[in-house]
PDB file of N, CA and C in Angstrom:
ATOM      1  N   UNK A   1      -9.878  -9.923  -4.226  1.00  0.00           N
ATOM      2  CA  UNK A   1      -8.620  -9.594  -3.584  1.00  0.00           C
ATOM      3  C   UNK A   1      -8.911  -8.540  -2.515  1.00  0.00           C
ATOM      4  N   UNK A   2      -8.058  -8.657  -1.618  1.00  0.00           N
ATOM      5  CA  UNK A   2      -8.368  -7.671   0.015  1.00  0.00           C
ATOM      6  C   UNK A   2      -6.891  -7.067  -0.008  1.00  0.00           C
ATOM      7  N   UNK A   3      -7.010  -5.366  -0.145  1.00  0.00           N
ATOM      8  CA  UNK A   3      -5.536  -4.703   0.127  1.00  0.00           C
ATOM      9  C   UNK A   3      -5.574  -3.485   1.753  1.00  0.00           C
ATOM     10  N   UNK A   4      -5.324  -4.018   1.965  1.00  0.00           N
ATOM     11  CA  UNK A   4      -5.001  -2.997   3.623  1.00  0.00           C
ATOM     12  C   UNK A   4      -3.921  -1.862   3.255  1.00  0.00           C
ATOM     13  N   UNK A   5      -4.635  -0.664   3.579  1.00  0.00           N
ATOM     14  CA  UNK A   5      -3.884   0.390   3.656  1.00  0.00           C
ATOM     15  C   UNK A   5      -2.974   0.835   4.998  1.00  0.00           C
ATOM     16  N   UNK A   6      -1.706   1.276   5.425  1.00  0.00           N
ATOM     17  CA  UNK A   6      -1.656   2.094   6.804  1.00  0.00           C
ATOM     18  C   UNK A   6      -0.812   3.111   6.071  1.00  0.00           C
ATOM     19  N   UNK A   7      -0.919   3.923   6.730  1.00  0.00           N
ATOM     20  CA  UNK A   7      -0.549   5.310   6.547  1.00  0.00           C
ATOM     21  C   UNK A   7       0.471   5.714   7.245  1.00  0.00           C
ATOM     22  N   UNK A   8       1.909   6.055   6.776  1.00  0.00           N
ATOM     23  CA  UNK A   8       2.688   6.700   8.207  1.00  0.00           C
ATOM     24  C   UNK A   8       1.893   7.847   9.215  1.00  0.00           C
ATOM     25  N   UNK A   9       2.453   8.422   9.908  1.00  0.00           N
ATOM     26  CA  UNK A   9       1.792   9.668  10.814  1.00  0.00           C
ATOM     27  C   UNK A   9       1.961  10.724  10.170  1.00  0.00           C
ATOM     28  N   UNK A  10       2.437  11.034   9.210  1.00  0.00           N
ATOM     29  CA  UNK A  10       1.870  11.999   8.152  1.00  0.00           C
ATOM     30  C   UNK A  10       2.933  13.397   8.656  1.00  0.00           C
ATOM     31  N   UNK A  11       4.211  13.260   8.946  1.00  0.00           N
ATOM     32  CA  UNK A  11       4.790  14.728   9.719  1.00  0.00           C
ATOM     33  C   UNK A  11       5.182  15.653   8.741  1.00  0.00           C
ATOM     34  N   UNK A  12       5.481  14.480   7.264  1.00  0.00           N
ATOM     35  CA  UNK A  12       6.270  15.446   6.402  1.00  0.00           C
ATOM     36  C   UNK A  12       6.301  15.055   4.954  1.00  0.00           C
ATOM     37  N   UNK A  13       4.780  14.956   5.017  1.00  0.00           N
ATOM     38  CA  UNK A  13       4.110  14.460   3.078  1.00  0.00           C
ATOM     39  C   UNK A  13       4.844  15.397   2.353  1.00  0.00           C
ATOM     40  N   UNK A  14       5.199  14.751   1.304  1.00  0.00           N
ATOM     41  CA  UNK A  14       5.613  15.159   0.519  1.00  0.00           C
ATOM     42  C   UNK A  14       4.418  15.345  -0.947  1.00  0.00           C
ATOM     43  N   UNK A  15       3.385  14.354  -1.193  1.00  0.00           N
ATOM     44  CA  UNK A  15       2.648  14.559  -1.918  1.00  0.00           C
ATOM     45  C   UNK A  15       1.012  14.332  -1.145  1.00  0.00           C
ATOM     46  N   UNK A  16       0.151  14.196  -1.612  1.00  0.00           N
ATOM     47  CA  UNK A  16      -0.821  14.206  -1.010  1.00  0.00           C
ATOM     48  C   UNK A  16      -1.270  12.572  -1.299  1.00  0.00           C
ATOM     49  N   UNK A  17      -1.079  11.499   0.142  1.00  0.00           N
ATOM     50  CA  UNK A  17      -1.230  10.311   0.048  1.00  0.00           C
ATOM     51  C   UNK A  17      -2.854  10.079   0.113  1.00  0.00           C
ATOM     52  N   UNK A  18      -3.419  10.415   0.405  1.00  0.00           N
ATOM     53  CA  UNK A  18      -5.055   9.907   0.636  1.00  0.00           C
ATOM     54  C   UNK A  18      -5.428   9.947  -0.952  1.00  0.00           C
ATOM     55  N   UNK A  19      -5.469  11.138  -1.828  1.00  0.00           N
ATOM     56  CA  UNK A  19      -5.559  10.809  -3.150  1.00  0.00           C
ATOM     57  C   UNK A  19      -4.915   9.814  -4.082  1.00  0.00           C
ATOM     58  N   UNK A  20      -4.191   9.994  -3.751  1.00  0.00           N
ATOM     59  CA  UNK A  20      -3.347   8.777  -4.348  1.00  0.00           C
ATOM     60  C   UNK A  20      -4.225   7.248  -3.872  1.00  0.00           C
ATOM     61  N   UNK A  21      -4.881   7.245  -2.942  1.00  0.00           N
ATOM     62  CA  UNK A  21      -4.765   5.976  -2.465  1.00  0.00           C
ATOM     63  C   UNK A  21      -6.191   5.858  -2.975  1.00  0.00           C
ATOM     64  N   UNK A  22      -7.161   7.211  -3.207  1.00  0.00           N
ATOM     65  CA  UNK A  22      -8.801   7.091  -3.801  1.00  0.00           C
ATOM     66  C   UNK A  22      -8.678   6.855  -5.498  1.00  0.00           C
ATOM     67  N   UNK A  23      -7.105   7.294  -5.792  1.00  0.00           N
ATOM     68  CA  UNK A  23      -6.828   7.060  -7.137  1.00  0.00           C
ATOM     69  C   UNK A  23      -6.928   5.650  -7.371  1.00  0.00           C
ATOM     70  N   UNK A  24      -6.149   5.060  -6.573  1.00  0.00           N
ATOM     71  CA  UNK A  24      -5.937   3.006  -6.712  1.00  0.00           C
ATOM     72  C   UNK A  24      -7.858   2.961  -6.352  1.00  0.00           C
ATOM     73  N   UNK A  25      -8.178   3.099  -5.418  1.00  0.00           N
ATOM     74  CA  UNK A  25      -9.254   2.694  -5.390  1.00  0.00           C
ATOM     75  C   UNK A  25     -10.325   2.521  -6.875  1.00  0.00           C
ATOM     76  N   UNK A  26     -10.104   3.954  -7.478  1.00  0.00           N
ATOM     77  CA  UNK A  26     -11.177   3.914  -8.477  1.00  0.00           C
ATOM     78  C   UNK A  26     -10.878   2.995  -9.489  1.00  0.00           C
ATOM     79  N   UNK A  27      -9.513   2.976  -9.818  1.00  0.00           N
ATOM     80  CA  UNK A  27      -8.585   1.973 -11.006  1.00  0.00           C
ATOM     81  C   UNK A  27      -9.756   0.529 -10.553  1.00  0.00           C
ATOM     82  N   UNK A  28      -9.403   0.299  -9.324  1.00  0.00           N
ATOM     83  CA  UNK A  28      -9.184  -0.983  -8.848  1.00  0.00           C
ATOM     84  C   UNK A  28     -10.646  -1.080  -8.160  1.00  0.00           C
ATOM     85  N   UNK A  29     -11.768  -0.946  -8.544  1.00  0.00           N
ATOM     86  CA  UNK A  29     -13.278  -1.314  -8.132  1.00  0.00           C
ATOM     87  C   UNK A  29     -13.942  -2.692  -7.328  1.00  0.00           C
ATOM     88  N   UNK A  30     -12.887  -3.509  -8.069  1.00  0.00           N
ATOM     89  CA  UNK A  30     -13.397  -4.791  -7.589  1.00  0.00           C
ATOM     90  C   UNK A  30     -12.220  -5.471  -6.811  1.00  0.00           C
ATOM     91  N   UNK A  31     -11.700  -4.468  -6.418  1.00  0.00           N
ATOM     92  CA  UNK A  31     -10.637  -5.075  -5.257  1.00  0.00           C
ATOM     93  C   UNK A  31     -11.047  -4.012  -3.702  1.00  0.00           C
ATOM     94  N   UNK A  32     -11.093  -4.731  -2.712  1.00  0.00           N
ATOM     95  CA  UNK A  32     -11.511  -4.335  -1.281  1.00  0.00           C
ATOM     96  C   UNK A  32     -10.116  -3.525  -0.725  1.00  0.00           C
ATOM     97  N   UNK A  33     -10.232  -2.409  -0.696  1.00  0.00           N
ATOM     98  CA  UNK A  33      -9.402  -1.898  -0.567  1.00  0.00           C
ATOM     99  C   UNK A  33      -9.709  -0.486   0.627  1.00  0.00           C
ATOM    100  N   UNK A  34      -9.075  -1.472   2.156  1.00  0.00           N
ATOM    101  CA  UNK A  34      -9.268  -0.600   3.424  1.00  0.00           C
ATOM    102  C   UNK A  34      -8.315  -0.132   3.889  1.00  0.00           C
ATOM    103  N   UNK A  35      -8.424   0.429   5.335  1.00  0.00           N
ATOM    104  CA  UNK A  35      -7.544   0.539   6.338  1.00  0.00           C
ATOM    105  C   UNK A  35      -6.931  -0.466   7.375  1.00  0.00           C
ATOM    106  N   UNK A  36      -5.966  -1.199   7.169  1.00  0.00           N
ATOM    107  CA  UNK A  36      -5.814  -2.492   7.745  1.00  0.00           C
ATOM    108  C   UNK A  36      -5.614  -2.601   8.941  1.00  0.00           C
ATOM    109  N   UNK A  37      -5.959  -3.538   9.427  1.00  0.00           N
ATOM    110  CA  UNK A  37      -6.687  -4.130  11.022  1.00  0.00           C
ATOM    111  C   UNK A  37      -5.873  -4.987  10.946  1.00  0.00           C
ATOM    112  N   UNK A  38      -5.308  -5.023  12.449  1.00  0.00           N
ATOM    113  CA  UNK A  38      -4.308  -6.382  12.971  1.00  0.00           C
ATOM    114  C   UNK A  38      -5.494  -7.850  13.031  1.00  0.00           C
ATOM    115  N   UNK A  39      -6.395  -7.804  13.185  1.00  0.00           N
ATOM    116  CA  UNK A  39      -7.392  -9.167  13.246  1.00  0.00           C
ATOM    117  C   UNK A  39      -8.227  -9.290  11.782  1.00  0.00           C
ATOM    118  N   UNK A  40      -7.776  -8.976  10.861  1.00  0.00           N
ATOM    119  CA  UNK A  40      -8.208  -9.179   9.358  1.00  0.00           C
ATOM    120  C   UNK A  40      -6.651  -9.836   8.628  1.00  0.00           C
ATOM    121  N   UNK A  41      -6.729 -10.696   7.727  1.00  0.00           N
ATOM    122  CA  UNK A  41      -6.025 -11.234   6.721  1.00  0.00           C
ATOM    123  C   UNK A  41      -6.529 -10.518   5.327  1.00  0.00           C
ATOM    124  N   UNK A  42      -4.863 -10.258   4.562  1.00  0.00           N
ATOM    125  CA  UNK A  42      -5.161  -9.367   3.327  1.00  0.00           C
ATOM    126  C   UNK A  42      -4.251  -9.827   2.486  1.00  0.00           C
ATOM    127  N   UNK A  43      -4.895  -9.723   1.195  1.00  0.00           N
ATOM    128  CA  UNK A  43      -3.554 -10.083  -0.395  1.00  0.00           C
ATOM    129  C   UNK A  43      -2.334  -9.653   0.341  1.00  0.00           C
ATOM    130  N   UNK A  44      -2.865  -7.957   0.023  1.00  0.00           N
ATOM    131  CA  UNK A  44      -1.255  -7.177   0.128  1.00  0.00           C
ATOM    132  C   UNK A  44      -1.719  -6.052   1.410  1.00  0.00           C
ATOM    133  N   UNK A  45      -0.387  -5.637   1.822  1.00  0.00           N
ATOM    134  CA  UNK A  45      -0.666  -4.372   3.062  1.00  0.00           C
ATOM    135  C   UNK A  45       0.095  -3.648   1.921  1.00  0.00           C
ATOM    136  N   UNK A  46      -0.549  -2.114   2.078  1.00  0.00           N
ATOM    137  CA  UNK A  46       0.456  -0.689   1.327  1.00  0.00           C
ATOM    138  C   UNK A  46       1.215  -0.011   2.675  1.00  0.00           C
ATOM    139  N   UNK A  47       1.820   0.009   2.743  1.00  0.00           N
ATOM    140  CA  UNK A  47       2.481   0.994   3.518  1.00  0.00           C
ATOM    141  C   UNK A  47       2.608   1.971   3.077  1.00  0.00           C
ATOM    142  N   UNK A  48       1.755   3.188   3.424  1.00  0.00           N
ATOM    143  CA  UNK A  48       2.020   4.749   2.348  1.00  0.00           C
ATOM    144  C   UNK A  48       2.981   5.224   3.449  1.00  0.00           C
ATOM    145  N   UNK A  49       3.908   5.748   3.002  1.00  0.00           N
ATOM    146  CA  UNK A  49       4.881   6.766   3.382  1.00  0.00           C
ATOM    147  C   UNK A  49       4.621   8.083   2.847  1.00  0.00           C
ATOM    148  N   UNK A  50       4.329   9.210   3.722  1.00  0.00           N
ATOM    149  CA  UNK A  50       4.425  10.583   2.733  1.00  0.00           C
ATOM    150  C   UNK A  50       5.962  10.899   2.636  1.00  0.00           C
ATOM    151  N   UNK A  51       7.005  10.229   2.627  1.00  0.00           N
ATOM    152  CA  UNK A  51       8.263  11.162   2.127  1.00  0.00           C
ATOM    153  C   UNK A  51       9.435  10.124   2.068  1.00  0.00           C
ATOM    154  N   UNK A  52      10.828  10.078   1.611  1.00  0.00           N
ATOM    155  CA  UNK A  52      11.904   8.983   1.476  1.00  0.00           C
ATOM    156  C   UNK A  52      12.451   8.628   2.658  1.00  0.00           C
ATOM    157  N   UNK A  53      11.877   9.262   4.108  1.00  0.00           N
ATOM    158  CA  UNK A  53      12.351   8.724   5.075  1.00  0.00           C
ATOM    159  C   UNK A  53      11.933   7.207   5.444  1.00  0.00           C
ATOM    160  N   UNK A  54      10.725   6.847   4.443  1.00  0.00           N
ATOM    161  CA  UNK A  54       9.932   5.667   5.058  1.00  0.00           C
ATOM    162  C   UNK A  54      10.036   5.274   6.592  1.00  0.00           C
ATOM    163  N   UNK A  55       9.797   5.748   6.932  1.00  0.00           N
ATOM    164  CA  UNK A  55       9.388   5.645   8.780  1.00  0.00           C
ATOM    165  C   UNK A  55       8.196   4.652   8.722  1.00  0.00           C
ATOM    166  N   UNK A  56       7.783   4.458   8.604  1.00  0.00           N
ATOM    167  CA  UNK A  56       6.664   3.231   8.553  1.00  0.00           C
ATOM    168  C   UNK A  56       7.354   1.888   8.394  1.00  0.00           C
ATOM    169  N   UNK A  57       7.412   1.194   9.270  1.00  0.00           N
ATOM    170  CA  UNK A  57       8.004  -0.023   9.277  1.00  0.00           C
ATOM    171  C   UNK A  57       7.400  -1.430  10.035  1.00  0.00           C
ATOM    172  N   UNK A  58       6.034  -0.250  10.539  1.00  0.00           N
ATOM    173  CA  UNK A  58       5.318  -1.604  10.967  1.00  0.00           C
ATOM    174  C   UNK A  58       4.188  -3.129  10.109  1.00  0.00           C
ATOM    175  N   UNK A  59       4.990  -3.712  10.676  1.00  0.00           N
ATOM    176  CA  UNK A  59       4.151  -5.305   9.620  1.00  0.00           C
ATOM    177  C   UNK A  59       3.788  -6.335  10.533  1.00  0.00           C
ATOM    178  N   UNK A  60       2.569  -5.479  11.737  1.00  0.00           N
ATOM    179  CA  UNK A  60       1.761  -6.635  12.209  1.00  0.00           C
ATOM    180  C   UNK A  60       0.644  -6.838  11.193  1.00  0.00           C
ATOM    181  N   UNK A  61       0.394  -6.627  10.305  1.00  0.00           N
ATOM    182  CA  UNK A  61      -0.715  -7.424   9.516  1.00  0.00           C
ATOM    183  C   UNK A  61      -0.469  -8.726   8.979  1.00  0.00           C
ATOM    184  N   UNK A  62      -1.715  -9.429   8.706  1.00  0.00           N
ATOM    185  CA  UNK A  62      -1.254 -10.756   8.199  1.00  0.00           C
ATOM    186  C   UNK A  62      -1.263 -10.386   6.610  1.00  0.00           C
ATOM    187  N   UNK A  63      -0.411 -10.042   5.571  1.00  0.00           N
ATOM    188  CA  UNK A  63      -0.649 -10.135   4.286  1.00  0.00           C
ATOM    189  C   UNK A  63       0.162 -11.031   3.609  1.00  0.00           C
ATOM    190  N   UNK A  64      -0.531 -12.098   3.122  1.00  0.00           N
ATOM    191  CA  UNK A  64      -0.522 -13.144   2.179  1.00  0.00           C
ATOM    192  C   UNK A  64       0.745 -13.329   1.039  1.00  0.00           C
ATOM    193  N   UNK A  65       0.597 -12.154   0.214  1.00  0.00           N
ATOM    194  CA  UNK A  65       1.332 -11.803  -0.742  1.00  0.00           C
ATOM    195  C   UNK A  65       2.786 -10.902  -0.264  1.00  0.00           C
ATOM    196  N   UNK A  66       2.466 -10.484   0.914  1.00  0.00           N
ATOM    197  CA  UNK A  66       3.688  -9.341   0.927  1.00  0.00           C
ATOM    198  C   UNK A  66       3.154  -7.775   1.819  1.00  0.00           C
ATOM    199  N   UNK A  67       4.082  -7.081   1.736  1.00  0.00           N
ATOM    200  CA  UNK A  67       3.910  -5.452   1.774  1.00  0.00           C
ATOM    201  C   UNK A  67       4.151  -4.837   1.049  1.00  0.00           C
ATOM    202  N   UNK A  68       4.165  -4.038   0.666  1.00  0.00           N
ATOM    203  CA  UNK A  68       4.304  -2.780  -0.354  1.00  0.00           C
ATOM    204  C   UNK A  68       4.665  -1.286  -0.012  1.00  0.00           C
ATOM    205  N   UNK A  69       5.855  -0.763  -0.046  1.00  0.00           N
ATOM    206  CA  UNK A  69       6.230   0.427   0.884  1.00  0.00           C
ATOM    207  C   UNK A  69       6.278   1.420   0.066  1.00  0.00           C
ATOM    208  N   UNK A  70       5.473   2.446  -0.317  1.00  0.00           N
ATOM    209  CA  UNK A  70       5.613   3.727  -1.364  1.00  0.00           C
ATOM    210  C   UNK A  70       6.024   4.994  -0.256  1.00  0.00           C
ATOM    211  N   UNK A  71       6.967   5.584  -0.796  1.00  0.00           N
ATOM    212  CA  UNK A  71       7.272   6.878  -0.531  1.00  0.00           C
ATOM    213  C   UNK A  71       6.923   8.016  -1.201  1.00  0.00           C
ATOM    214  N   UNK A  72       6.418   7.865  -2.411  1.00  0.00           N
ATOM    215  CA  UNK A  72       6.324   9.026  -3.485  1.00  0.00           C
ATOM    216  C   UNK A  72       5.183   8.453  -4.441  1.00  0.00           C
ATOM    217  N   UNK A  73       4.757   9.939  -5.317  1.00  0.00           N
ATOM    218  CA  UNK A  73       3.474   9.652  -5.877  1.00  0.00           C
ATOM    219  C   UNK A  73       3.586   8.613  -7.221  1.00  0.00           C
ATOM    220  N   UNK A  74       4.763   8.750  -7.797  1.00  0.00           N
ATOM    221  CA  UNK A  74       5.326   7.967  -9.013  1.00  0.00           C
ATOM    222  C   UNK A  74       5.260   6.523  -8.294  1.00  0.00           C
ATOM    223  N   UNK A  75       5.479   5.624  -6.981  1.00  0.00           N
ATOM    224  CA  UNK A  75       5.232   4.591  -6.860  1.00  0.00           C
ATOM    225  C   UNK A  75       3.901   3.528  -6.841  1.00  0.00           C
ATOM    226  N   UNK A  76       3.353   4.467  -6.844  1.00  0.00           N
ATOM    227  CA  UNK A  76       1.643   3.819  -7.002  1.00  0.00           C
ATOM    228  C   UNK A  76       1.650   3.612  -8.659  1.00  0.00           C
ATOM    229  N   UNK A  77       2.452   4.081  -9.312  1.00  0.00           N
ATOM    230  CA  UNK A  77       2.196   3.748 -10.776  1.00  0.00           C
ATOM    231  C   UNK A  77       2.134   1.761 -10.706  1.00  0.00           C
ATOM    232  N   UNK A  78       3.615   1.641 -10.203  1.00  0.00           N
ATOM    233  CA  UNK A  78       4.015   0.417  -9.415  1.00  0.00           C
ATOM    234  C   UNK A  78       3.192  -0.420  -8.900  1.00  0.00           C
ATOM    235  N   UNK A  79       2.469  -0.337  -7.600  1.00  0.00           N
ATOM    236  CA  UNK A  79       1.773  -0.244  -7.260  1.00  0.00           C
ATOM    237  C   UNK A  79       0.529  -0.933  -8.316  1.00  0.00           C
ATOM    238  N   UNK A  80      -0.167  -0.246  -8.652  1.00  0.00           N
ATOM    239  CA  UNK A  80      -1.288  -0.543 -10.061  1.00  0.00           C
ATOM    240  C   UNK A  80      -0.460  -1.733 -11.083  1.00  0.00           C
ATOM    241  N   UNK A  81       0.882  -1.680 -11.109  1.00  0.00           N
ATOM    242  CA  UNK A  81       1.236  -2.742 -12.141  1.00  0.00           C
ATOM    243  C   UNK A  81       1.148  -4.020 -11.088  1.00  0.00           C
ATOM    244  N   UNK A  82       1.083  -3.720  -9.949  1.00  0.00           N
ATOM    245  CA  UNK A  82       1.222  -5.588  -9.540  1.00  0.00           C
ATOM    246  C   UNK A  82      -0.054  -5.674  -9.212  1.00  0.00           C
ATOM    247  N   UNK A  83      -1.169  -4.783  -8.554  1.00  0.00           N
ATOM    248  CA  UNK A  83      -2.716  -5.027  -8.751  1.00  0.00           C
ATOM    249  C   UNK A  83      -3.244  -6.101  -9.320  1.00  0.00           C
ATOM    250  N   UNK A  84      -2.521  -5.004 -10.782  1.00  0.00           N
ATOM    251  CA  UNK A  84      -3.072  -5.722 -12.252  1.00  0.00           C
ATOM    252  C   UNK A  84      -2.811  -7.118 -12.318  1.00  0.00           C
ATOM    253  N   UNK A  85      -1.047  -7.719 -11.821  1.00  0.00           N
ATOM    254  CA  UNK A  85      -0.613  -8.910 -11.982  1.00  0.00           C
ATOM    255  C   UNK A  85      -0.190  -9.674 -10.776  1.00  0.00           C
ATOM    256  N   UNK A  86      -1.645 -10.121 -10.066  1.00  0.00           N
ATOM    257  CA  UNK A  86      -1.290 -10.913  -8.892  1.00  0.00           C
ATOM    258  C   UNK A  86      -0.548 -11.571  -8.494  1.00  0.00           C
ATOM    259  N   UNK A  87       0.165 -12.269  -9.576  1.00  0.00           N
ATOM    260  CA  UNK A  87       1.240 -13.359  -9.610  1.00  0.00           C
ATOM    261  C   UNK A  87       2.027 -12.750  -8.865  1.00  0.00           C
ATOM    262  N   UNK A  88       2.529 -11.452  -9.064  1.00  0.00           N
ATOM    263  CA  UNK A  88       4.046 -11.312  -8.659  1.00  0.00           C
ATOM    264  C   UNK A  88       4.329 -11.379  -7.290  1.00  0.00           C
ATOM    265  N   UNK A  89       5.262 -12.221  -6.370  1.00  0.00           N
ATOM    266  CA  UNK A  89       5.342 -12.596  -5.128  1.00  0.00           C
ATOM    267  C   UNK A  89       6.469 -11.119  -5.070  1.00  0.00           C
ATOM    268  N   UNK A  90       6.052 -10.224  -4.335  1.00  0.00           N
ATOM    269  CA  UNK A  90       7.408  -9.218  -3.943  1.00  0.00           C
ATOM    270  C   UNK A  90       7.598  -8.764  -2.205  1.00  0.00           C
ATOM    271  N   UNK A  91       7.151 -10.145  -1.990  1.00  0.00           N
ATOM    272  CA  UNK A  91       7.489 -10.088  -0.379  1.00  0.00           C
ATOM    273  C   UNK A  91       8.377  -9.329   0.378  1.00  0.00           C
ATOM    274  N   UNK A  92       7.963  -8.489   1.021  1.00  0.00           N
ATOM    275  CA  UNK A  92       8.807  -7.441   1.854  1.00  0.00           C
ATOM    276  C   UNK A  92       9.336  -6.061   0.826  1.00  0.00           C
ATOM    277  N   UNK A  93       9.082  -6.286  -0.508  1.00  0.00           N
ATOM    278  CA  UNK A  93       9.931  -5.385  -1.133  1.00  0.00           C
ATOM    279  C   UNK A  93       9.612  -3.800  -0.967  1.00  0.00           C
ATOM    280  N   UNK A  94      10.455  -2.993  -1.266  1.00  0.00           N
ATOM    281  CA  UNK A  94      10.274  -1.746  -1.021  1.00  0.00           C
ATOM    282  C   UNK A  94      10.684  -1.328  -2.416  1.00  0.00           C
ATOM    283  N   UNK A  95       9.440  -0.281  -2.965  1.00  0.00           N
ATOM    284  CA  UNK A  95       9.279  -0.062  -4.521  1.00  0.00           C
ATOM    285  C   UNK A  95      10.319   1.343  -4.310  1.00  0.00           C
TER     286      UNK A  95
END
């Protein structure tokens, strides 16, 4: 599985997103898990938001499965539950 990360511009984190995101990484070893590129195809794109404004709204990536929009550190729990269960189609959803 291939997950593309983007990052909002970071004006007004609320938690510290890069850990969070080395956290999924370690969980998740055998999943490719970058910084996503408009000329790469991926499972899922994360959209990290550091705060509830979600300002991040861009979805030129090609992802397969969907996007994934976290604002807060409790959503990567989330996050790790659909990892785990590929099945779940949550196209466009915002956790």
């Amino acid at each position: 599985m291939k997950v593309g990360i983007k990052y909002c511009g970071g004006c007004n984190p609320r938690y510290d997103r890069v850990s969070e995101v080395e956290k999924l990484k370690k969980k998740f070893p055998g999943i490719a898990i970058t910084y996503a590129k408009e000329e790469e195809v991926y499972d899922w794109v994360i959209l990290v938001c550091g705060c509830s404004a979600a300002c991040l709204k861009e979805k030129k990536f090609d992802a397969r499965n969907g996007y994934l929009t976290v604002c807060e550190k409790g959503d990567f729990d989330k996050i790790h539950n659909i990892l785990a269960d590929e099945g779940n189609d949550t196209d466009g959803r915002k956790l």
